[in-house]
C-alpha atoms as a PDB file:
ATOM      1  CA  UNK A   1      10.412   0.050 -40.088  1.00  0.00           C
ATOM      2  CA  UNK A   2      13.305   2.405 -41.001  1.00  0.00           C
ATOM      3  CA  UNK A   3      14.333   5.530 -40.457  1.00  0.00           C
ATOM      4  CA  UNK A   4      15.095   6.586 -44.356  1.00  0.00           C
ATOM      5  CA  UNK A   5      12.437   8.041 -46.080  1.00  0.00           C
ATOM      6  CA  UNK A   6      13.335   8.270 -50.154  1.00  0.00           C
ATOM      7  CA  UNK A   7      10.707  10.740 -50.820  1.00  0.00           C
ATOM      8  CA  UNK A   8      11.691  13.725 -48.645  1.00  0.00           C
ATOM      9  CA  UNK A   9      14.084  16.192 -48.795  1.00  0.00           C
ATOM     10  CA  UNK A  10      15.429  15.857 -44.906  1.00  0.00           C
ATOM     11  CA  UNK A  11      15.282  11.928 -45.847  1.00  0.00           C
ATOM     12  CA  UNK A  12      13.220  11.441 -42.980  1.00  0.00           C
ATOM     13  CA  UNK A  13      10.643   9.151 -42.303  1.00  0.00           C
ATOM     14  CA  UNK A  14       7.644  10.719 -40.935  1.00  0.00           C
ATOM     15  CA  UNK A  15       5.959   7.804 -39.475  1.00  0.00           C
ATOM     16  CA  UNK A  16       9.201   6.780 -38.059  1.00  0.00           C
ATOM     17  CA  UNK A  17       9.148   9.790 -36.259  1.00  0.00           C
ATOM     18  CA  UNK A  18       5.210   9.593 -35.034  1.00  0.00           C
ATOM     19  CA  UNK A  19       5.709   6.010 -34.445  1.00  0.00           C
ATOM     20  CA  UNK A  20       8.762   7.306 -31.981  1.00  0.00           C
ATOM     21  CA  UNK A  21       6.918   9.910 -30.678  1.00  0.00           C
ATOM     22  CA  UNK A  22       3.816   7.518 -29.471  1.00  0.00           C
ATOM     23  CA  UNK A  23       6.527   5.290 -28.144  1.00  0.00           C
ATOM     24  CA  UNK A  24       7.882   7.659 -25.766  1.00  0.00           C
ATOM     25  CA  UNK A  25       4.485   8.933 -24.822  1.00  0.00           C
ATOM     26  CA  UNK A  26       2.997   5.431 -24.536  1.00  0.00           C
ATOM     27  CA  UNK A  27       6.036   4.898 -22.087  1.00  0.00           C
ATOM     28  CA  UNK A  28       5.437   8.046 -20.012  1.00  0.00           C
ATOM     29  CA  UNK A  29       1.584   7.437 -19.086  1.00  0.00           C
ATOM     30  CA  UNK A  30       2.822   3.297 -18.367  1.00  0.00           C
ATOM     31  CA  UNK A  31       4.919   5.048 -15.747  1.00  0.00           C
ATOM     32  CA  UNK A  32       2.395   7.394 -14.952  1.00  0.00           C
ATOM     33  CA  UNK A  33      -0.540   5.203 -14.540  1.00  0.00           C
ATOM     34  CA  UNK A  34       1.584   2.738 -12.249  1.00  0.00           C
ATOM     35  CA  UNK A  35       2.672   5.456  -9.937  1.00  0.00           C
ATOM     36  CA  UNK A  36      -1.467   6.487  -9.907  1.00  0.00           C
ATOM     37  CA  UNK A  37      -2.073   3.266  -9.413  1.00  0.00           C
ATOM     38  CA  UNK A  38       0.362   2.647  -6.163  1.00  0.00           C
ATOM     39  CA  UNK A  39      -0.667   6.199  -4.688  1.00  0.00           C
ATOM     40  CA  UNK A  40      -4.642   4.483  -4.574  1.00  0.00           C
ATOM     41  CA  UNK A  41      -3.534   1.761  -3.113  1.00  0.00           C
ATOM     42  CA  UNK A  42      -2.070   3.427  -0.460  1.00  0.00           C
ATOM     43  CA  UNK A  43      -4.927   5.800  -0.247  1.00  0.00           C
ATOM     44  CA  UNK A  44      -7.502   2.701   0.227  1.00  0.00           C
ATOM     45  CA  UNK A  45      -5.287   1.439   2.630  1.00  0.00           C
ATOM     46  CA  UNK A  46      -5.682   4.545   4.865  1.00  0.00           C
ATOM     47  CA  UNK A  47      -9.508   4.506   4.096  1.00  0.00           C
ATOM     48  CA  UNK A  48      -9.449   1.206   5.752  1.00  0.00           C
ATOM     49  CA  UNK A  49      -7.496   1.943   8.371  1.00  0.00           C
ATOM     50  CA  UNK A  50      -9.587   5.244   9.300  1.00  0.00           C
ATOM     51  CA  UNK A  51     -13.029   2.766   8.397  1.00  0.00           C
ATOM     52  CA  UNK A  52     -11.653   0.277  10.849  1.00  0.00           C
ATOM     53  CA  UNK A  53     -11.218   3.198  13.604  1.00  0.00           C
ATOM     54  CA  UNK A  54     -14.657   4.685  13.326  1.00  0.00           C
ATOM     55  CA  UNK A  55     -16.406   0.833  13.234  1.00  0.00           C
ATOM     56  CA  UNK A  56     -14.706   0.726  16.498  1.00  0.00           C
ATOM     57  CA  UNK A  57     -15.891   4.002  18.137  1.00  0.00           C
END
């Protein structure tokens, strides 16, 4: 896929540009989700931790 579009004025391809613009978007929520994804991990880890102290007491 190309960025040249033959059939508009500005030349420009307009699924290059949606197909650019999911890209970056798809990219963003990867990075997103995985910093989700470590924050509950640390969060379960404290659950366990604070589980552990009230099995205790």
């Amino acid at each position: 896929m190309n960025d040249y579009c033959a059939f508009s004025k500005s030349h420009k391809c307009l699924k290059w540009t949606d197909y650019e613009l999911t890209r970056y978007e798809l990219e963003e929520a990867d990075e997103l989700c995985h910093c989700n994804q470590i924050e509950i991990q640390k969060l379960n880890d404290y659950i366990e931790l604070l589980q552990s102290l009230l099995d205790k007491n």
